[in-house]
PDB file of N, CA and C in Angstrom:
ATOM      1  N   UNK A   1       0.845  -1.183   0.000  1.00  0.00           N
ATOM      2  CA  UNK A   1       0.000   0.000   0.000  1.00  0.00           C
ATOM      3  C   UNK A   1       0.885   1.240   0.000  1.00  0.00           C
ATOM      4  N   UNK A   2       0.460   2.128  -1.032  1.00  0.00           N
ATOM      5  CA  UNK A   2       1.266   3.489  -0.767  1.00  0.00           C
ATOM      6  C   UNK A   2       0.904   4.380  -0.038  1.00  0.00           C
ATOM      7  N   UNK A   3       1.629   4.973   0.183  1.00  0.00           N
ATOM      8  CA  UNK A   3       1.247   6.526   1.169  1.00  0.00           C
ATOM      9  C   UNK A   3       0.390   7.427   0.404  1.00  0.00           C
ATOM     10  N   UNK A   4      -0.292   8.475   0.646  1.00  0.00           N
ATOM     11  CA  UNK A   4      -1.267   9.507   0.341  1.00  0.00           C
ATOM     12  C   UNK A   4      -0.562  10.617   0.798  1.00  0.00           C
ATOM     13  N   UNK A   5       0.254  11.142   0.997  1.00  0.00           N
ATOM     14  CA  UNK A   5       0.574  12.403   1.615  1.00  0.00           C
ATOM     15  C   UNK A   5      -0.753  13.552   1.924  1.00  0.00           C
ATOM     16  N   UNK A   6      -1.050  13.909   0.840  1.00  0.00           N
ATOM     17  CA  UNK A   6      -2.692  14.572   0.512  1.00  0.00           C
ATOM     18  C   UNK A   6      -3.717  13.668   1.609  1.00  0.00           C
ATOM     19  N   UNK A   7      -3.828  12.912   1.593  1.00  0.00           N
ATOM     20  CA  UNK A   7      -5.056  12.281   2.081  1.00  0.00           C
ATOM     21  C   UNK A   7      -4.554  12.474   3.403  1.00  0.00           C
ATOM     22  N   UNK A   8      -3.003  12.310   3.937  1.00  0.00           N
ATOM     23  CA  UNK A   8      -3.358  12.056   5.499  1.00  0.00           C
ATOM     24  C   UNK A   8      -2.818  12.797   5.732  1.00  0.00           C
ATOM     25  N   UNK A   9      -2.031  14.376   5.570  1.00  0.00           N
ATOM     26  CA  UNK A   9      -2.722  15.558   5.756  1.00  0.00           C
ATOM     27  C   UNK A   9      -3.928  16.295   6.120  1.00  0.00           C
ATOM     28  N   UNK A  10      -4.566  16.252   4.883  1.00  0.00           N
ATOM     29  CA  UNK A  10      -6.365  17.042   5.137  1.00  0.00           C
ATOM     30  C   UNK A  10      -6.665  16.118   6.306  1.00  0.00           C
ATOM     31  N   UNK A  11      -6.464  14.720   6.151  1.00  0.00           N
ATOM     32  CA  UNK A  11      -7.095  14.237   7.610  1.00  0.00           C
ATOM     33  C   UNK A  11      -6.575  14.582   8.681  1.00  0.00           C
ATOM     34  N   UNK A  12      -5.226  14.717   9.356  1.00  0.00           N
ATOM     35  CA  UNK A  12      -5.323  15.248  10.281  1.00  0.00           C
ATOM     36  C   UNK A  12      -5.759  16.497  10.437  1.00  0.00           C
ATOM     37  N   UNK A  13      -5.307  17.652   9.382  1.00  0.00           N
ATOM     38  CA  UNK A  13      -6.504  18.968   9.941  1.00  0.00           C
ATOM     39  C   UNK A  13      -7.539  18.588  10.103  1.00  0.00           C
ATOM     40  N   UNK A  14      -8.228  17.950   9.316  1.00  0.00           N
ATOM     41  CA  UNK A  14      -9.935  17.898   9.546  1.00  0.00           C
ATOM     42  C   UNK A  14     -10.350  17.119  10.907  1.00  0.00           C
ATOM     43  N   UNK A  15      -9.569  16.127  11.069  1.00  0.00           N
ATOM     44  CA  UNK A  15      -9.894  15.326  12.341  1.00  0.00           C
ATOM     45  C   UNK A  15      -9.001  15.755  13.567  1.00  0.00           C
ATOM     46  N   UNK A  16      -7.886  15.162  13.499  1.00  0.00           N
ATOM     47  CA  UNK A  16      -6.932  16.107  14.648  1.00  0.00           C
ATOM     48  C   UNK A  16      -6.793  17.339  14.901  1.00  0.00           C
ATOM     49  N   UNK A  17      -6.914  18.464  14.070  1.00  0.00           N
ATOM     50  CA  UNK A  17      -6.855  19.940  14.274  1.00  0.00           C
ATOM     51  C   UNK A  17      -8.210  20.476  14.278  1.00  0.00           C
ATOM     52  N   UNK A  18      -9.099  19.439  13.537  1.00  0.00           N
ATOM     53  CA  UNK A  18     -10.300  20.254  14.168  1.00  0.00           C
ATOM     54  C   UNK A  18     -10.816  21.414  12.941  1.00  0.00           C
ATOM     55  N   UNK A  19      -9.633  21.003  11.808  1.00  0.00           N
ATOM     56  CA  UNK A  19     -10.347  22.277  10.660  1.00  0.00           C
ATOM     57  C   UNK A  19     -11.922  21.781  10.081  1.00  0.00           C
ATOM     58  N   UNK A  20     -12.483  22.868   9.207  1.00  0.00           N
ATOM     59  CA  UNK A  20     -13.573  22.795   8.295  1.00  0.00           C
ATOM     60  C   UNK A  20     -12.985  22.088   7.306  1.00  0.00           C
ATOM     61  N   UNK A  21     -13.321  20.381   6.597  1.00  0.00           N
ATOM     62  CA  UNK A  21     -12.625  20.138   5.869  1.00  0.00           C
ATOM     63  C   UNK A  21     -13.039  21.461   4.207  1.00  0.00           C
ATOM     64  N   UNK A  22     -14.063  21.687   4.410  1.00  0.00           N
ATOM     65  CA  UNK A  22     -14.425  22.473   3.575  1.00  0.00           C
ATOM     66  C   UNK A  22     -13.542  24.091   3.166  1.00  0.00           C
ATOM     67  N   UNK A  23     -12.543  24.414   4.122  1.00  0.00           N
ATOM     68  CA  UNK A  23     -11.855  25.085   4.232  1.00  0.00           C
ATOM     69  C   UNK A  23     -10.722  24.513   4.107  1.00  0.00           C
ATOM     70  N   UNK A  24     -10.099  23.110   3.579  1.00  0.00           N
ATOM     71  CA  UNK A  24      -8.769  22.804   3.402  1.00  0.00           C
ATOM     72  C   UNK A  24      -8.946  22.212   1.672  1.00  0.00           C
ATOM     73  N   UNK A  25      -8.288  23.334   1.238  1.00  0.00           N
ATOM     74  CA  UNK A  25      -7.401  23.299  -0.161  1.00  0.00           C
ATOM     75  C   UNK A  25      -5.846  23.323  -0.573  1.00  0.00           C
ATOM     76  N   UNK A  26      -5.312  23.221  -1.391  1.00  0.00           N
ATOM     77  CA  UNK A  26      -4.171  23.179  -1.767  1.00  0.00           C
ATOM     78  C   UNK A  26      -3.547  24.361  -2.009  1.00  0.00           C
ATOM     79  N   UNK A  27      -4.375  25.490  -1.963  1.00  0.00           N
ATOM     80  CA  UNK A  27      -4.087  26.915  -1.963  1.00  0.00           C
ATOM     81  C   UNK A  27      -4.137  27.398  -0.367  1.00  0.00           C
ATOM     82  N   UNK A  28      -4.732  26.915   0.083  1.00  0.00           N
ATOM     83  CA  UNK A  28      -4.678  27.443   1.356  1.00  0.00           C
ATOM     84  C   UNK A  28      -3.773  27.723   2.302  1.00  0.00           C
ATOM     85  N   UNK A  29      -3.005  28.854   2.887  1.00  0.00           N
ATOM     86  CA  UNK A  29      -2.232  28.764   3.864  1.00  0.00           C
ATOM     87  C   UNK A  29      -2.270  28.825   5.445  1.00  0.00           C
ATOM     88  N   UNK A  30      -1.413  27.467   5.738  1.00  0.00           N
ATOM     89  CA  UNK A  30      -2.155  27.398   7.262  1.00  0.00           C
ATOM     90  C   UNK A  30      -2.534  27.902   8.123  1.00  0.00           C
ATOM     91  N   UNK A  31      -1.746  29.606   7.834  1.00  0.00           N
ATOM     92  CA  UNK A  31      -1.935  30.604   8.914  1.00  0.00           C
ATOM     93  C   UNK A  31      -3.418  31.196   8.474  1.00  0.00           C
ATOM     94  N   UNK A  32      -4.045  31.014   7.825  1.00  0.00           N
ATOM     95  CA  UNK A  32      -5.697  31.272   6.877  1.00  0.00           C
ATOM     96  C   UNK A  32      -6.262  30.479   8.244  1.00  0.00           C
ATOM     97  N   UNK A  33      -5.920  28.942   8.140  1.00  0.00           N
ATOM     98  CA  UNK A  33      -6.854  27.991   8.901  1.00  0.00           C
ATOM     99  C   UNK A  33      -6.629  28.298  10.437  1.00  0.00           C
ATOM    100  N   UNK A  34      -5.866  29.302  10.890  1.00  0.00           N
ATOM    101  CA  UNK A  34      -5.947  29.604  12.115  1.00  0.00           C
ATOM    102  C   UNK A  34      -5.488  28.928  12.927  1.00  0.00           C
ATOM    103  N   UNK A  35      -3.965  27.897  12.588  1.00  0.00           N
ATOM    104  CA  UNK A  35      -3.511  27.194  13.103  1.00  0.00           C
ATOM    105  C   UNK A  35      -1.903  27.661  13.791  1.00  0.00           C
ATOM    106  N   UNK A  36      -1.959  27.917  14.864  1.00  0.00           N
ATOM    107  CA  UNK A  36      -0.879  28.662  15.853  1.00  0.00           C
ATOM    108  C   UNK A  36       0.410  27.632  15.914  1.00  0.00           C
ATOM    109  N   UNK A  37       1.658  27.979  16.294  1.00  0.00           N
ATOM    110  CA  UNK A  37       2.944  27.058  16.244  1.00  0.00           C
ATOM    111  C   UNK A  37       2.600  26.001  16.803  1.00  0.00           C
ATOM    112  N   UNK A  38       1.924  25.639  17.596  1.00  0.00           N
ATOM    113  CA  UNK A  38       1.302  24.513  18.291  1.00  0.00           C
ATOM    114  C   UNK A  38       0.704  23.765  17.505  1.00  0.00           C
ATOM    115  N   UNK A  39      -0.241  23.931  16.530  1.00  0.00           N
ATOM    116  CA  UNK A  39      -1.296  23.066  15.892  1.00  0.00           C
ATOM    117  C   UNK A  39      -0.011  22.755  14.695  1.00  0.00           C
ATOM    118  N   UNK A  40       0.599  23.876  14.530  1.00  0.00           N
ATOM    119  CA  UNK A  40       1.480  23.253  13.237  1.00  0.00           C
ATOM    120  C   UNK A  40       2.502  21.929  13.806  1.00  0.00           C
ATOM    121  N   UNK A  41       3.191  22.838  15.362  1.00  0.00           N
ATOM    122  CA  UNK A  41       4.190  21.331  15.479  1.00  0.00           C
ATOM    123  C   UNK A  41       3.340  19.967  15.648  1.00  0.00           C
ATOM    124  N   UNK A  42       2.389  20.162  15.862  1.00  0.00           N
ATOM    125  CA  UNK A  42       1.278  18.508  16.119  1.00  0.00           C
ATOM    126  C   UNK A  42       1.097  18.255  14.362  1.00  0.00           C
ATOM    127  N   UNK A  43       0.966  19.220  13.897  1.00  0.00           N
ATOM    128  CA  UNK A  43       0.809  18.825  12.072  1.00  0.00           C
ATOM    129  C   UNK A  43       2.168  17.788  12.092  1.00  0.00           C
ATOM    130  N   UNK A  44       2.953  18.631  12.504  1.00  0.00           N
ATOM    131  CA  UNK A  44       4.318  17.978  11.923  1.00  0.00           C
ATOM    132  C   UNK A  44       4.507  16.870  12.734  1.00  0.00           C
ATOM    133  N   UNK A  45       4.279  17.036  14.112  1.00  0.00           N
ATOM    134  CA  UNK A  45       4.366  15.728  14.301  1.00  0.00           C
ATOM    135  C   UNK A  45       3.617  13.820  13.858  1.00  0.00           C
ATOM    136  N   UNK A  46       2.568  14.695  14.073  1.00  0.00           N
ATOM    137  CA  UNK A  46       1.305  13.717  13.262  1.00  0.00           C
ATOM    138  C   UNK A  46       1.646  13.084  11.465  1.00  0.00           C
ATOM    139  N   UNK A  47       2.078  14.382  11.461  1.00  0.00           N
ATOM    140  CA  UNK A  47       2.515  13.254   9.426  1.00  0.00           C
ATOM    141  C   UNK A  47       3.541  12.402   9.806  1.00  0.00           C
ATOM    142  N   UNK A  48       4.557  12.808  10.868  1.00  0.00           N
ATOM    143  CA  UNK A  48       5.653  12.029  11.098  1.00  0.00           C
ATOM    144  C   UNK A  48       4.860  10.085  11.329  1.00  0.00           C
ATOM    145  N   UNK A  49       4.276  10.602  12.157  1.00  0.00           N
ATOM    146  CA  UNK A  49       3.937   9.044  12.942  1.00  0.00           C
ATOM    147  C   UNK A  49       2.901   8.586  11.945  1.00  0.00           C
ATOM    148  N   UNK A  50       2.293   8.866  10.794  1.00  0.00           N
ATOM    149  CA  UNK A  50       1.509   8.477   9.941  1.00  0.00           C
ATOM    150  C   UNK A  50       2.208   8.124   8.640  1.00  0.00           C
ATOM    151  N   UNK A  51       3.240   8.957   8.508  1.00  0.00           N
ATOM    152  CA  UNK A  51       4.197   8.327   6.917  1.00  0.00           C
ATOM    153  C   UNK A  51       5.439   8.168   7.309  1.00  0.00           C
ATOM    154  N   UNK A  52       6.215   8.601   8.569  1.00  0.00           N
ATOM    155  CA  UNK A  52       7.873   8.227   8.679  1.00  0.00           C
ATOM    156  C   UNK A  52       8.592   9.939   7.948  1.00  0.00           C
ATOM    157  N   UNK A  53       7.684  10.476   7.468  1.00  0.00           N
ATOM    158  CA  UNK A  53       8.895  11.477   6.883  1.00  0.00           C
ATOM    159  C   UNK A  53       8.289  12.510   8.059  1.00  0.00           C
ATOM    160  N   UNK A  54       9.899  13.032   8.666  1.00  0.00           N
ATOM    161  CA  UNK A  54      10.042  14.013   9.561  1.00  0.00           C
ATOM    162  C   UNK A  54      10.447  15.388   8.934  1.00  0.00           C
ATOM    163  N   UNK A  55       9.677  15.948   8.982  1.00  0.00           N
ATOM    164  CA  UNK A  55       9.368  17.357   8.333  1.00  0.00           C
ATOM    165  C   UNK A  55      10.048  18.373   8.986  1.00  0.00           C
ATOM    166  N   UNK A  56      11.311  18.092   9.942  1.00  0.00           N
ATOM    167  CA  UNK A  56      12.043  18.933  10.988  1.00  0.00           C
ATOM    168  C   UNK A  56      10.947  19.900  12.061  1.00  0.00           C
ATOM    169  N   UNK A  57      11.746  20.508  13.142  1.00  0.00           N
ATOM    170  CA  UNK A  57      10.811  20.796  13.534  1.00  0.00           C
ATOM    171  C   UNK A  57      10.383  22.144  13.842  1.00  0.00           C
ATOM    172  N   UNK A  58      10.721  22.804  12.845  1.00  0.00           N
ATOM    173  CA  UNK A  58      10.749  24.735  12.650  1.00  0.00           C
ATOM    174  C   UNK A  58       9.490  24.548  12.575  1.00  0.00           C
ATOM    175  N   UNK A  59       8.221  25.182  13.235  1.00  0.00           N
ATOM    176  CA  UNK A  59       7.125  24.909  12.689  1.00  0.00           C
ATOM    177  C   UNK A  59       6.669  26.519  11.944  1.00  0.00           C
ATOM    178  N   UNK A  60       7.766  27.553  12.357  1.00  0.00           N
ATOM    179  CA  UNK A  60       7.788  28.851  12.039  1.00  0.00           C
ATOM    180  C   UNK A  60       8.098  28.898  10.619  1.00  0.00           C
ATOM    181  N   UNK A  61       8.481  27.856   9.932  1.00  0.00           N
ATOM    182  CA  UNK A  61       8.747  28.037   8.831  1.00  0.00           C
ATOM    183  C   UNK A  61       7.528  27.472   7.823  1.00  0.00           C
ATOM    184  N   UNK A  62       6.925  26.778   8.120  1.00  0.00           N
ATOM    185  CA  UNK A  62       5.438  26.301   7.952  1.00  0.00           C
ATOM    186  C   UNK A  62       4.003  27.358   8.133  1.00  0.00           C
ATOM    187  N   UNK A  63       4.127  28.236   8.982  1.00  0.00           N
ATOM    188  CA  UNK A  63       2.970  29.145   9.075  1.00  0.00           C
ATOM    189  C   UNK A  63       3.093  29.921   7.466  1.00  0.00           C
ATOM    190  N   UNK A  64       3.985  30.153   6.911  1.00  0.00           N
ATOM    191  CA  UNK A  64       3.204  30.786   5.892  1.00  0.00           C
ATOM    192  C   UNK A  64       3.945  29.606   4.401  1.00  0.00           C
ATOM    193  N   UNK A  65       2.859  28.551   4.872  1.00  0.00           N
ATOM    194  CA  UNK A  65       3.184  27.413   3.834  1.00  0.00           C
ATOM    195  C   UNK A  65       1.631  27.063   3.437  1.00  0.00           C
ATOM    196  N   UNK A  66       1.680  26.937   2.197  1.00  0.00           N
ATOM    197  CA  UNK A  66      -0.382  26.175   1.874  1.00  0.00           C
ATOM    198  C   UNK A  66      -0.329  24.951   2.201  1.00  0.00           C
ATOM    199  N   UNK A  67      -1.249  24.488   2.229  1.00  0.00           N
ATOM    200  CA  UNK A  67      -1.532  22.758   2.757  1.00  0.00           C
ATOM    201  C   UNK A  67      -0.717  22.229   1.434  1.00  0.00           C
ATOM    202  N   UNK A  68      -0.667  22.790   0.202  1.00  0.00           N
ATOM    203  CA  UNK A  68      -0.459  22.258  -0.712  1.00  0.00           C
ATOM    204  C   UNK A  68       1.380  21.869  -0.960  1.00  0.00           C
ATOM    205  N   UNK A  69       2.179  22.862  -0.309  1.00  0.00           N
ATOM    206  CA  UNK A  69       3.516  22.857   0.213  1.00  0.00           C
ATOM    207  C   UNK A  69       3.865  22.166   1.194  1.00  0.00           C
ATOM    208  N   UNK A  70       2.779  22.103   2.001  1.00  0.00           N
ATOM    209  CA  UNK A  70       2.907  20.723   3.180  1.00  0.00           C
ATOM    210  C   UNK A  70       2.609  19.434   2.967  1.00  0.00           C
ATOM    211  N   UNK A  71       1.809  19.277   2.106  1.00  0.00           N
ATOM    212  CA  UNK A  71       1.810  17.741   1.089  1.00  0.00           C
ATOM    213  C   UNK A  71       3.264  17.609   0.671  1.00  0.00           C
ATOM    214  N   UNK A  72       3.222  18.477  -0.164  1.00  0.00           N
ATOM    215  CA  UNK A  72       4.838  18.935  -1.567  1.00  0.00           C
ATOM    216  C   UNK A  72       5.752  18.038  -0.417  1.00  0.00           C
ATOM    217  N   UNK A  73       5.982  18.657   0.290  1.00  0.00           N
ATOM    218  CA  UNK A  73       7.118  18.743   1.345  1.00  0.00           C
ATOM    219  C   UNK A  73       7.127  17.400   2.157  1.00  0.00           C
ATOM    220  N   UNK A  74       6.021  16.869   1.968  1.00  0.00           N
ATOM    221  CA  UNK A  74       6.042  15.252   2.527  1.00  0.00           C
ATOM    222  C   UNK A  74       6.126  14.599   1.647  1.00  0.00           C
ATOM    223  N   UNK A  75       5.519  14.706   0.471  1.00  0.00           N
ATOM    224  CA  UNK A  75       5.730  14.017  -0.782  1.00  0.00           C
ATOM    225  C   UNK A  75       7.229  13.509  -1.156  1.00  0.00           C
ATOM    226  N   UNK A  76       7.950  14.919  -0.712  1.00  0.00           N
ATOM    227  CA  UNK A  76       9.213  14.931  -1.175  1.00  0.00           C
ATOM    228  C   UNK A  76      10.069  13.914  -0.293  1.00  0.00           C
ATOM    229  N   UNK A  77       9.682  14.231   1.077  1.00  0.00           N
ATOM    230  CA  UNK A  77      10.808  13.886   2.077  1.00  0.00           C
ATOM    231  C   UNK A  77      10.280  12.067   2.039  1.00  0.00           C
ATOM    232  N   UNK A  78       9.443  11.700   1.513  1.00  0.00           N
ATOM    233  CA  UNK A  78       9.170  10.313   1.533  1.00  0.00           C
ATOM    234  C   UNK A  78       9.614   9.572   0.225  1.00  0.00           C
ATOM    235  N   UNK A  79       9.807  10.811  -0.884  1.00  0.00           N
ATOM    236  CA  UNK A  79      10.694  10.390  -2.189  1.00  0.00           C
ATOM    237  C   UNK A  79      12.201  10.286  -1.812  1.00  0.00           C
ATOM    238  N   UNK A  80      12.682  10.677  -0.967  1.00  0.00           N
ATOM    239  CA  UNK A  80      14.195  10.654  -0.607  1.00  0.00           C
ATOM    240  C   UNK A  80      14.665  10.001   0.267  1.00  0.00           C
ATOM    241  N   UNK A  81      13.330   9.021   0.839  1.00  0.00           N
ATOM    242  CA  UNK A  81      13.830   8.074   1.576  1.00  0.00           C
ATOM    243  C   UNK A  81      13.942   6.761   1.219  1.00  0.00           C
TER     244      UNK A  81
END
């Protein structure tokens, strides 16, 4: 089975963070969804323990990232492993 990056993303905002999934697009940037260094380091931690790719843990560098760069960015780090 492969990974989804996309899929288990939006799911944790929508389920773990608590977003409107209706408010999570690929344009969207997280600081839009009202998600504080806190909700981002649990983002980051949460993709970790769901795909293995560790997304480091600046989460300051992520607030002005779209969901769609935070896929990108797991996509990637799971292509290089």
């Amino acid at each position: 089975m492969s990974i989804d990056p996309k899929t288990i993303v939006h799911g944790i905002l929508a389920e773990d963070l608590e977003v409107d999934p209706a408010e999570i697009a690929d344009d969207v940037l997280l600081r839009t969804l009202e998600l504080d260094s806190l909700a981002i380091a649990e983002l980051i931690v949460r993709i970790k323990e769901e795909t293995g790719a560790d997304l480091g843990g600046d989460e300051t560098r992520l607030v002005d990232c779209t969901v769609g760069d935070v896929v990108a960015l797991a996509h990637s780090v799971l292509e290089a492993a």
